[in-house]
N, C-alpha and C. Protein backbone atom coordinates (compact mmCIF):
# COMPACT_ATOMS: atom_id res chain seq x y z
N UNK A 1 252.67 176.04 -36.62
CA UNK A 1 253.70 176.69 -37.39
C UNK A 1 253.07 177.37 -38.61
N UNK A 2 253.40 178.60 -38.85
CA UNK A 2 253.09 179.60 -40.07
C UNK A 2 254.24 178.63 -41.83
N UNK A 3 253.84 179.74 -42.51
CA UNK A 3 254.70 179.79 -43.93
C UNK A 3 255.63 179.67 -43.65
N UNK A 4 255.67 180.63 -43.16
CA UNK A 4 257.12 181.85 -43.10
C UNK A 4 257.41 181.35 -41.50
N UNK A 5 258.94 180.86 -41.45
CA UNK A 5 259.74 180.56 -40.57
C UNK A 5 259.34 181.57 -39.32
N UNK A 6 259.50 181.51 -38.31
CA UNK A 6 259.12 182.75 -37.16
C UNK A 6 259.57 182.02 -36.07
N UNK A 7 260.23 183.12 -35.00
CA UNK A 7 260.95 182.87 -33.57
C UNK A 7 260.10 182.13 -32.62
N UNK A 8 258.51 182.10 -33.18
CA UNK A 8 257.80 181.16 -32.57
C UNK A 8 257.99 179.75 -32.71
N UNK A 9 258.26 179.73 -33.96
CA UNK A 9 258.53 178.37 -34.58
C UNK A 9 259.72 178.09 -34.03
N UNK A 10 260.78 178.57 -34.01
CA UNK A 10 261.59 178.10 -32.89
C UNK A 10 261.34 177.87 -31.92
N UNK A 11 260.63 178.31 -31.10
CA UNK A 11 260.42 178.08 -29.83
C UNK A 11 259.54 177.26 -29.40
N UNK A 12 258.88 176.47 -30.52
CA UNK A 12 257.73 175.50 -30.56
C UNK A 12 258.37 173.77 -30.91
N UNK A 13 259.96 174.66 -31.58
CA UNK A 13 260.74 173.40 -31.89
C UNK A 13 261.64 172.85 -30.30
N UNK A 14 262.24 173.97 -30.29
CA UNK A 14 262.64 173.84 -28.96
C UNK A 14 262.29 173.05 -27.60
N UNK A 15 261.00 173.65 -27.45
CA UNK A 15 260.02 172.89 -26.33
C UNK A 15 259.41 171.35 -26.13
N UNK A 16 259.87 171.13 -28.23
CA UNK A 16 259.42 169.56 -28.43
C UNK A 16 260.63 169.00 -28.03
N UNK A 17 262.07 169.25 -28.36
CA UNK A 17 263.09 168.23 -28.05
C UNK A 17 263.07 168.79 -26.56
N UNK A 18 262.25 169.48 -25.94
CA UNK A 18 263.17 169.13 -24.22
C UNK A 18 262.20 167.95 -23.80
N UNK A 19 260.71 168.48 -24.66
CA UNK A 19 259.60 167.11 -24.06
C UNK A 19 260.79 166.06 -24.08
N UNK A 20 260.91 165.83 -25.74
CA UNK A 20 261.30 164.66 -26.03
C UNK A 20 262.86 164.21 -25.40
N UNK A 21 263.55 164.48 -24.75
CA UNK A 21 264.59 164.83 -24.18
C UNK A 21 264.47 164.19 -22.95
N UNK A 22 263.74 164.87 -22.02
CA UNK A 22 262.70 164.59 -20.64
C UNK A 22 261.94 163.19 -20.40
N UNK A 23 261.40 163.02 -21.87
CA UNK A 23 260.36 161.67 -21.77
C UNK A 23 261.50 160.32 -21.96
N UNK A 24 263.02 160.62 -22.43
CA UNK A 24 263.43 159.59 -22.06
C UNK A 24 264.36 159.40 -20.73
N UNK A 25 264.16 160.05 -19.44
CA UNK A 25 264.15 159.52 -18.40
C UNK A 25 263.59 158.63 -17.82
N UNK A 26 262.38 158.44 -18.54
CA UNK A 26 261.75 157.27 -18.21
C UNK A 26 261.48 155.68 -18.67
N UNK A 27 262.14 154.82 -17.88
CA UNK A 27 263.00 153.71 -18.25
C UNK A 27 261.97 152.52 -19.27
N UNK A 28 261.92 152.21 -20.31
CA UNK A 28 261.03 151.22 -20.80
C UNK A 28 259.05 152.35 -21.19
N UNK A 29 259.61 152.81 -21.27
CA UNK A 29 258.41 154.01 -21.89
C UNK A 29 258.18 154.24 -22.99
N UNK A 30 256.64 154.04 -23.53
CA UNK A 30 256.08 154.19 -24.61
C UNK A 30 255.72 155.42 -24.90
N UNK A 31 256.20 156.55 -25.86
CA UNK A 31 255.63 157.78 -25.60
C UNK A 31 254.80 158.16 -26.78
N UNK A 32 253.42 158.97 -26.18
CA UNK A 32 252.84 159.19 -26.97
C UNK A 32 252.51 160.94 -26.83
N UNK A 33 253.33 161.54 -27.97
CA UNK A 33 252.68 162.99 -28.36
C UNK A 33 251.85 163.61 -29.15
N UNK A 34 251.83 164.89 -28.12
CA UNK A 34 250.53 165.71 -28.52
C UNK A 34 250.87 166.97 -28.44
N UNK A 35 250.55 167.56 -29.21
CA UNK A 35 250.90 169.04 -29.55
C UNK A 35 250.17 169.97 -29.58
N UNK A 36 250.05 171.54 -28.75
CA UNK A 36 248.47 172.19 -28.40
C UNK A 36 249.20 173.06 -28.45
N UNK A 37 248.08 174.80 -28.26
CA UNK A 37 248.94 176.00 -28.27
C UNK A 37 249.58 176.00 -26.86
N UNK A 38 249.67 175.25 -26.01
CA UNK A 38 250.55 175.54 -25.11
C UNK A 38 251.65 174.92 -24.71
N UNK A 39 251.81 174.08 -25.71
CA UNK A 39 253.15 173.10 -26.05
C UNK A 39 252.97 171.55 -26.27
N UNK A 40 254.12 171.44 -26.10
CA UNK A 40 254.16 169.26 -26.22
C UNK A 40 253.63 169.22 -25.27
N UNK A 41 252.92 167.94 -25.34
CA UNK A 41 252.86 166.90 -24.22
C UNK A 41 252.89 165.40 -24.65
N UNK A 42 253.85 164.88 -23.24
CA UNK A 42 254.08 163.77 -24.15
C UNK A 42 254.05 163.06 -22.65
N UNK A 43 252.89 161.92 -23.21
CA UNK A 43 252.19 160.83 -22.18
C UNK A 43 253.27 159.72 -22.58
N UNK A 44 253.99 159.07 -21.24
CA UNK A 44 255.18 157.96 -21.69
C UNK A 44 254.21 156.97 -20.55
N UNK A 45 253.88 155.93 -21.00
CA UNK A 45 252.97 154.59 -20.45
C UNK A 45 254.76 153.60 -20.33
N UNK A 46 254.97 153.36 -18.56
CA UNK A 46 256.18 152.20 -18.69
C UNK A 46 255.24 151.40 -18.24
N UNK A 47 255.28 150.27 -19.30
CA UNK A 47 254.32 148.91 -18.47
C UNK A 47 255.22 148.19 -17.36
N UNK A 48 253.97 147.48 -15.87
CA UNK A 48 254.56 146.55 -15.62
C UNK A 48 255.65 145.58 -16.06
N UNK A 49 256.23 144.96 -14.57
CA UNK A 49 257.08 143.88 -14.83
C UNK A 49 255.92 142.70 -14.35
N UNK A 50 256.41 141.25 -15.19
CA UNK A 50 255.67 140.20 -14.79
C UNK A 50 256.15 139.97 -13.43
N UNK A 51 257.82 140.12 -12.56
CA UNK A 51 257.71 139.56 -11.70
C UNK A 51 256.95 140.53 -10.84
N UNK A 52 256.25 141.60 -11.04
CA UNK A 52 256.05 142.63 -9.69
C UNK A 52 256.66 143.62 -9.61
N UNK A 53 257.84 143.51 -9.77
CA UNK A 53 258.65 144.46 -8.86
C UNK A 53 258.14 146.00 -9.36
N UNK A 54 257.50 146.21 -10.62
CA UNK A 54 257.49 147.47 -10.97
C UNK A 54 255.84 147.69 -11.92
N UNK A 55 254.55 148.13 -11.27
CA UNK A 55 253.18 148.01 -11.49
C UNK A 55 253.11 148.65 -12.92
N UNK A 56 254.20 149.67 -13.23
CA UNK A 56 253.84 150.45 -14.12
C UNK A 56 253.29 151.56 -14.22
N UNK A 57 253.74 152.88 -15.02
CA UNK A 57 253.56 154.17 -14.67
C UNK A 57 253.59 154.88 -15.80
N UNK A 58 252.67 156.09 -15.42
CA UNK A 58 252.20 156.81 -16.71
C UNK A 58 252.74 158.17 -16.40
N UNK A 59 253.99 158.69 -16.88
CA UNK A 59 254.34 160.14 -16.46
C UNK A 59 253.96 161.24 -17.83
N UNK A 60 253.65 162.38 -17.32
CA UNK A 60 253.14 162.91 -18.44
C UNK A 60 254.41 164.54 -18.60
N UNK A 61 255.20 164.74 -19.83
CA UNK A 61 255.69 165.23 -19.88
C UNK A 61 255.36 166.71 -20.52
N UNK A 62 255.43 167.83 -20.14
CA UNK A 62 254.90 168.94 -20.99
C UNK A 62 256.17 170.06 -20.91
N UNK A 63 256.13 170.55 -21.80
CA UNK A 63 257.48 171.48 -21.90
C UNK A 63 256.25 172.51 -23.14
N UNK A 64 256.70 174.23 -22.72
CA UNK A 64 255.56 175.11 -23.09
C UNK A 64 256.93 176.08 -23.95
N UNK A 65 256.66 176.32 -24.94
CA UNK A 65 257.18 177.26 -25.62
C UNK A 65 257.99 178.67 -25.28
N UNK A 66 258.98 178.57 -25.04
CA UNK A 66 259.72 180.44 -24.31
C UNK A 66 259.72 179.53 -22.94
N UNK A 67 259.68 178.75 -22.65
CA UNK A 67 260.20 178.29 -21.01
C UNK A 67 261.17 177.52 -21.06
N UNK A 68 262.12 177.42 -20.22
CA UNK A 68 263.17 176.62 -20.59
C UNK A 68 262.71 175.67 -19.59
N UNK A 69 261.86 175.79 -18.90
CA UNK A 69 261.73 174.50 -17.83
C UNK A 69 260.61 173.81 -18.51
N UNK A 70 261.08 172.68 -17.90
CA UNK A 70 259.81 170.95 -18.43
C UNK A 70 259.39 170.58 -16.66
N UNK A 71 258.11 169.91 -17.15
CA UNK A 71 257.63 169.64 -15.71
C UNK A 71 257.32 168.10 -16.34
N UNK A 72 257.68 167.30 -15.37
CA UNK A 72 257.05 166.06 -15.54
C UNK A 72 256.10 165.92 -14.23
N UNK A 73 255.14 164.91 -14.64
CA UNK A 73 254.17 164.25 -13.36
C UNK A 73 253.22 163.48 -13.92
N UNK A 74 253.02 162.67 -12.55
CA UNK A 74 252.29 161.57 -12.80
C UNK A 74 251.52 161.31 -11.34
N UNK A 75 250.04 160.63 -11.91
CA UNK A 75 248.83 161.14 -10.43
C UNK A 75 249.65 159.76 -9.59
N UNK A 76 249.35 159.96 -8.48
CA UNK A 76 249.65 159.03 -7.17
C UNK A 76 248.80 157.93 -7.19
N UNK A 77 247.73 157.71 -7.61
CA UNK A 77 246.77 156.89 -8.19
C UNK A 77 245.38 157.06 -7.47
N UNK A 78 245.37 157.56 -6.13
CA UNK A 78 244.05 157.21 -5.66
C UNK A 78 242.87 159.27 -6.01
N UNK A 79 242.19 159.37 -5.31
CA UNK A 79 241.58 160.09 -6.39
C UNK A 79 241.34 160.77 -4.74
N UNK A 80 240.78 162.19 -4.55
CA UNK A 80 240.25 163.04 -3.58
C UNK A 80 238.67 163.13 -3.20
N UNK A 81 238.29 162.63 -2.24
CA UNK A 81 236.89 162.56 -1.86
C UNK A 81 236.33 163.90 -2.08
N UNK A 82 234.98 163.42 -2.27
CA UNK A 82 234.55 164.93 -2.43
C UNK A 82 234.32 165.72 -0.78
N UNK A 83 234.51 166.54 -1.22
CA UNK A 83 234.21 167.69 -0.08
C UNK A 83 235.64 167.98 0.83
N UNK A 84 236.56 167.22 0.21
CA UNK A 84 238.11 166.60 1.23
C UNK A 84 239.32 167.91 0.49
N UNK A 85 239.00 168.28 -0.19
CA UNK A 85 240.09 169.07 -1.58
C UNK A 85 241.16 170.08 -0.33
N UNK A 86 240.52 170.87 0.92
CA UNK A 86 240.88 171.57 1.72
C UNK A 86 242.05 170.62 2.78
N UNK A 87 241.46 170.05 2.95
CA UNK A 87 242.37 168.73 4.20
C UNK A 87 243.57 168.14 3.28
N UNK A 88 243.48 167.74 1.81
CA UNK A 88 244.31 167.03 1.02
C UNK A 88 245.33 168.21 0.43
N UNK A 89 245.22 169.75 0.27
CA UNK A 89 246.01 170.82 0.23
C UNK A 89 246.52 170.93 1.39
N UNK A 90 246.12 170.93 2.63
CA UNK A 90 247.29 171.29 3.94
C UNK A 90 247.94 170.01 4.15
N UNK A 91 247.76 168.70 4.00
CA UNK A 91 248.24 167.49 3.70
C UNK A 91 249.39 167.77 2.85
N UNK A 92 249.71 168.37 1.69
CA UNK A 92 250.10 168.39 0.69
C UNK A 92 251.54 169.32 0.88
N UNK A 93 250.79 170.63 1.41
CA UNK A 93 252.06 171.26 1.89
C UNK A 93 252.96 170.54 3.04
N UNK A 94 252.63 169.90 3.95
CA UNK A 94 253.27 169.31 4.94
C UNK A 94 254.09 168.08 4.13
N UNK A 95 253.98 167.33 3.18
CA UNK A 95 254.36 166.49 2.53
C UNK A 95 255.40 167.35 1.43
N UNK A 96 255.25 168.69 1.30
CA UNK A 96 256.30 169.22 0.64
C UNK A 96 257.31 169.86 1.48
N UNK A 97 256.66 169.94 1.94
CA UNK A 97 258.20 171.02 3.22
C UNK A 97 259.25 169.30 3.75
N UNK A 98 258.15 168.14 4.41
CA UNK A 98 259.46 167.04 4.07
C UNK A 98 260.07 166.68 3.68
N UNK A 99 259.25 166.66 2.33
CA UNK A 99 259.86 166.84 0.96
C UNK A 99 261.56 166.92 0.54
N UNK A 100 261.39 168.11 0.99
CA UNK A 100 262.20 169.29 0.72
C UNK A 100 263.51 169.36 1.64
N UNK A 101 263.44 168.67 2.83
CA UNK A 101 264.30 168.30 3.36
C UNK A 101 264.78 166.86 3.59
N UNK A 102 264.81 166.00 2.52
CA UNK A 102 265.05 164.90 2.17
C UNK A 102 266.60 164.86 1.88
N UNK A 103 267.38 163.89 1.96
CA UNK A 103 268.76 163.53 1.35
C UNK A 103 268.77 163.22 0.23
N UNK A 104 268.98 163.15 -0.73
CA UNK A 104 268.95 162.98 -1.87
C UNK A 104 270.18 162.52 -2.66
N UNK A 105 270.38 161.69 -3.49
CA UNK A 105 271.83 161.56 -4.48
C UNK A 105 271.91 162.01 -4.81
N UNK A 106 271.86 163.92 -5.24
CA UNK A 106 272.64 164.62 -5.93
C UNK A 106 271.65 165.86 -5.33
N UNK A 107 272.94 166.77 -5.26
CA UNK A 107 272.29 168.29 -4.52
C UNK A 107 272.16 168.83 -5.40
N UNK A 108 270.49 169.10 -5.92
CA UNK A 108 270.21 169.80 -7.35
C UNK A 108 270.15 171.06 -6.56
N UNK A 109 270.26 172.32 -7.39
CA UNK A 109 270.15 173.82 -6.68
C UNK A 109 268.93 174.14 -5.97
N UNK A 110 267.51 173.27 -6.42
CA UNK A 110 266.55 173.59 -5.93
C UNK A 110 265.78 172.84 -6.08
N UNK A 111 265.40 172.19 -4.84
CA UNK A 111 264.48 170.29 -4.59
C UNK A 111 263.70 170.45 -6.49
N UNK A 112 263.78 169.98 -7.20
CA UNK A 112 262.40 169.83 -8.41
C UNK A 112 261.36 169.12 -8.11
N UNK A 113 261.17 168.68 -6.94
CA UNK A 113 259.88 167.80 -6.88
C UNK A 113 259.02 168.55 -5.72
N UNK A 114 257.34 168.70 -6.25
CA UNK A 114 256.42 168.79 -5.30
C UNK A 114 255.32 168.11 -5.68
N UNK A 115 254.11 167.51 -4.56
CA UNK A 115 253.01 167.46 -4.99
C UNK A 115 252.10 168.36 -4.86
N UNK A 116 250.98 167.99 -6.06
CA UNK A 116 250.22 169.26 -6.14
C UNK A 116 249.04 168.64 -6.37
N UNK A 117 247.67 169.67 -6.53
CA UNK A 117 246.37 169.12 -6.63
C UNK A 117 245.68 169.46 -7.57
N UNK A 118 244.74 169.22 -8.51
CA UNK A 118 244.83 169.67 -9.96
C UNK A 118 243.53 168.74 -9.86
N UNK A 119 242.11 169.75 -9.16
CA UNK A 119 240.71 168.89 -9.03
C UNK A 119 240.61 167.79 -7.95
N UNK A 120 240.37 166.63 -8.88
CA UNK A 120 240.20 164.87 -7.80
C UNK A 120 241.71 164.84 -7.79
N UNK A 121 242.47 165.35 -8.60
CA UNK A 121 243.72 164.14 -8.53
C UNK A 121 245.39 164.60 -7.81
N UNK A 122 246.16 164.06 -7.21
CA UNK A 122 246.90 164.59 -6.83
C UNK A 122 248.24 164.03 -7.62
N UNK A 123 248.59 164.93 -8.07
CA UNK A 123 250.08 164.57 -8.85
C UNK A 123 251.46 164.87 -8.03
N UNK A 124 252.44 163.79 -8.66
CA UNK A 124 253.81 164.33 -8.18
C UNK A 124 254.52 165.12 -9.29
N UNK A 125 255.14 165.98 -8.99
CA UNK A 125 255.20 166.70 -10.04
C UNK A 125 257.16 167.24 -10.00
N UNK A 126 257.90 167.30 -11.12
CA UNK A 126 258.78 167.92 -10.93
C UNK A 126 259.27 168.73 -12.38
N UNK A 127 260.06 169.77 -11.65
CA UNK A 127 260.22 170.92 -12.87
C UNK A 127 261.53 171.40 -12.82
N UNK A 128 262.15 171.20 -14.06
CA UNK A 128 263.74 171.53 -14.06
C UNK A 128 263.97 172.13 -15.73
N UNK A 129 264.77 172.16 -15.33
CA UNK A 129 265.78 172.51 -17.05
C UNK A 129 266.76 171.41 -17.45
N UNK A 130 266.20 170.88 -18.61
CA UNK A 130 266.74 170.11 -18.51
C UNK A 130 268.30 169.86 -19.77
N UNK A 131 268.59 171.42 -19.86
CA UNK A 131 269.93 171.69 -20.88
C UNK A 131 271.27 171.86 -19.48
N UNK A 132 270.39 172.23 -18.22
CA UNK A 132 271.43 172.80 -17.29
C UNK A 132 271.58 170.89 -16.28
N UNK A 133 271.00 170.34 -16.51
CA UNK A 133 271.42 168.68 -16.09
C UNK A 133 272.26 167.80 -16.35
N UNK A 134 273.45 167.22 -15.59
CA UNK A 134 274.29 166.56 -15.70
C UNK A 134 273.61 165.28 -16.24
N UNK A 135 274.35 164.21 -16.60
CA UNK A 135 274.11 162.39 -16.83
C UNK A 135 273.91 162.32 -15.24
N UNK A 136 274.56 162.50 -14.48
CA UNK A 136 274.09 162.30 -13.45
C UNK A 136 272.94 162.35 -12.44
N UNK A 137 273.02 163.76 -12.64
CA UNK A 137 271.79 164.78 -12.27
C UNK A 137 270.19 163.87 -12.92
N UNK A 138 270.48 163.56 -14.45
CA UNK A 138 268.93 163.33 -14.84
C UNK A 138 269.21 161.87 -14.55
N UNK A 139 269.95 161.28 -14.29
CA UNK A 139 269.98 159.65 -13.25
C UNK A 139 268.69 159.64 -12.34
N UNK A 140 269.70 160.39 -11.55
CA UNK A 140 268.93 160.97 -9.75
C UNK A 140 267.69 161.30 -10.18
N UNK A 141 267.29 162.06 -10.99
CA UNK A 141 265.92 163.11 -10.95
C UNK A 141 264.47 161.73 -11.21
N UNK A 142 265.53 160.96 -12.34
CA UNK A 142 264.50 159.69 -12.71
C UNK A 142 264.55 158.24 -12.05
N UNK A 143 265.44 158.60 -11.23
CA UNK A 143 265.49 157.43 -9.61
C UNK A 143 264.46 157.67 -8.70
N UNK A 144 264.91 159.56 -8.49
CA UNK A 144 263.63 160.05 -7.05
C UNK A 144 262.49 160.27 -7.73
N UNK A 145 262.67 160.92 -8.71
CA UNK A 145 260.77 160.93 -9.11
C UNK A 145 260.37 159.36 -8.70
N UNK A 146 260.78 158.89 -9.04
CA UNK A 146 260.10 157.14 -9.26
C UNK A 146 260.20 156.67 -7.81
N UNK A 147 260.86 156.66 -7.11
CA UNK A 147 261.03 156.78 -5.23
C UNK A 147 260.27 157.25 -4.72
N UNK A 148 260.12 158.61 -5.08
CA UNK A 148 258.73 159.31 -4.45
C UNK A 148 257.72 159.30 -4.89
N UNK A 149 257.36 158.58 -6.28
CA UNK A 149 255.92 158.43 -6.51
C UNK A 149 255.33 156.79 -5.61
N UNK A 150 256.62 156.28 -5.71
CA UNK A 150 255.90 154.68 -5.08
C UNK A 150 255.79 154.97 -3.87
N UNK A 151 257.11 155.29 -2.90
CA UNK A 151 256.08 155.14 -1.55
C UNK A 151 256.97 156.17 -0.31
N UNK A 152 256.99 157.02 -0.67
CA UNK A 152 257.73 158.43 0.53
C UNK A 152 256.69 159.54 0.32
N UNK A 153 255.79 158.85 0.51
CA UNK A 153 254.31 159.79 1.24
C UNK A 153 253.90 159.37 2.19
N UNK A 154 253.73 159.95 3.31
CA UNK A 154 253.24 159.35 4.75
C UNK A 154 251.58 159.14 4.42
N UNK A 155 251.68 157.89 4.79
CA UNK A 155 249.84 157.41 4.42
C UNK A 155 249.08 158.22 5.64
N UNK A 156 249.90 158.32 6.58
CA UNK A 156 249.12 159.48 7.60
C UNK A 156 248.86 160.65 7.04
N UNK A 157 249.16 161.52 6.44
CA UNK A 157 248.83 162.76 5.98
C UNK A 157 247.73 162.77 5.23
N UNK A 158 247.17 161.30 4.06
CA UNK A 158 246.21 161.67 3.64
C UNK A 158 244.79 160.28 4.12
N UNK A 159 245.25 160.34 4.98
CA UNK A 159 244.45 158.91 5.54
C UNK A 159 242.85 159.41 5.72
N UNK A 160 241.77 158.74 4.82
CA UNK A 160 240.43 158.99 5.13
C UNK A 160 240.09 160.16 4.11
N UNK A 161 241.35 160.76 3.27
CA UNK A 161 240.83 161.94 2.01
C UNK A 161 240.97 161.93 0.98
N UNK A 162 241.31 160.37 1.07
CA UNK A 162 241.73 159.66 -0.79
C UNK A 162 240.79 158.54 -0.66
N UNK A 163 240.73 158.44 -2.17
CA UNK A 163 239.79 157.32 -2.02
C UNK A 163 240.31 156.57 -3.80
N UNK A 164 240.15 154.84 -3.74
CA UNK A 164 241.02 154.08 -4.58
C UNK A 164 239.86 154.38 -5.85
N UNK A 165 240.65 154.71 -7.20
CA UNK A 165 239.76 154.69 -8.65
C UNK A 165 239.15 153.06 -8.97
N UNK A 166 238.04 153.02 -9.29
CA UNK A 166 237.54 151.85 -9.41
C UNK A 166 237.84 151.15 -10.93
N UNK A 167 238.15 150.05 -10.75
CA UNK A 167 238.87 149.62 -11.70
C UNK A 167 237.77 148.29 -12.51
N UNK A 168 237.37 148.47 -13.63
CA UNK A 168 236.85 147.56 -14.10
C UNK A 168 237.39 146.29 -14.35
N UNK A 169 236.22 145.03 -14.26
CA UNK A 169 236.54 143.71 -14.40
C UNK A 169 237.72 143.56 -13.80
N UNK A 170 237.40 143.97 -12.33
CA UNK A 170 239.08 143.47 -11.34
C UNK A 170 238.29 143.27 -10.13
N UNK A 171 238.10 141.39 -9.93
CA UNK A 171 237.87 141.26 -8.65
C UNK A 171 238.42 141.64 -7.65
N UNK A 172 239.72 142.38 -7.56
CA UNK A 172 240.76 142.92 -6.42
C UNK A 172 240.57 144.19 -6.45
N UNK A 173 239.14 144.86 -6.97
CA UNK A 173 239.19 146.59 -6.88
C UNK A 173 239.03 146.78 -5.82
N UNK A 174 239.75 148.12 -5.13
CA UNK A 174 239.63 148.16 -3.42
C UNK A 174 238.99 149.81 -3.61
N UNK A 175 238.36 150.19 -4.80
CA UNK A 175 237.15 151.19 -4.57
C UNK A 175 236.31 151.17 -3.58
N UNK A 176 235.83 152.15 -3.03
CA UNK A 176 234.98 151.94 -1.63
C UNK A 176 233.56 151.44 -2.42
N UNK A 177 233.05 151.62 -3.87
CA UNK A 177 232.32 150.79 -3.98
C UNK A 177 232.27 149.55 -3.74
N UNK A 178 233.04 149.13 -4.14
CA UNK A 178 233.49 147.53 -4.23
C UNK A 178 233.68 147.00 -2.95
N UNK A 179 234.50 147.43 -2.11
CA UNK A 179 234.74 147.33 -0.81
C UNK A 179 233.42 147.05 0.01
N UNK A 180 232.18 148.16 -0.54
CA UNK A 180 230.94 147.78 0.29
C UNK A 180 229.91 146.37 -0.07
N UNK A 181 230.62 145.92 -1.32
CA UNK A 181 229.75 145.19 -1.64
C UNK A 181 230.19 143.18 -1.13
């Protein structure tokens, strides 16, 4: 932000309350922002439950200045072998066109969720507006994101082109290092 008030500065204010708006769809979330020339971003960490039922998830929220849309996403966890990036993109589209014809609790105008590939990592990703969303609507959006990040990916599509992040001081790491040893 300048001195002198400017339509940028609006639009820099703007983009923070949709982050911040967006980041509370996500239930029991710690959010932590950050602010760059290309807008908020705001990392929300929901920790585990002790009984299990819920491992815990890191969605990362970014909303960009003059856009009225926010994208949330968060990586799937396991990481892309090298040399695999080609097989895990046609994987990817086939997992979106199912996607896409899913039932859903509420008929948004246009599916908001795809995955995408962004290097090693593959994110789920979804992008809406979130001034044009019912109570309802951002219910659903933060039910299915969270539905489809845990487990409505066919392990067939990416079977043999992911590979698990190795996790320190965890006798249960199922890294293929670890795995060989």
């Amino acid at each position: 932000m300048t001195d002198v008030w400017t339509a940028e500065d609006d639009a820099i204010l703007d983009a923070r309350l949709r982050a911040k708006v967006t980041a509370e769809l996500v239930p029991g979330g710690r959010p932590e922002e950050h602010t760059c020339e290309s807008g908020t971003i705001i990392d929300v960490h929901a920790p585990g439950t002790e009984s299990g039922v819920s491992w815990g998830t890191c969605v990362q929220v970014v909303a960009t200045p003059g856009s009225p849309e926010v994208m949330m996403q968060a990586s799937i966890g396991d990481r892309v072998r090298p040399g695999h990036g080609a097989a895990v993109d046609l994987a990817l589209v086939e997992a979106n066109r199912e996607m896409a014809e899913w039932e859903r609790g509420v008929h948004y105008n246009e599916p908001p969720f795809q995955f995408a590939r962004e290097g090693d990592t593959v994110y789920l990703q979804a992008r809406f507006r979130p001034d044009q969303l019912s109570d309802t609507e951002r219910f659903w959006i933060e039910r299915d994101f969270d539905s489809i990040l845990v487990g409505h990916f066919r392990d067939d599509l990416l079977k043999g082109h992911m590979e698990a992040v190795h996790v320190e001081d965890d006798d249960d790491c199922v890294c293929d290092d670890c795995l060989q040893r």
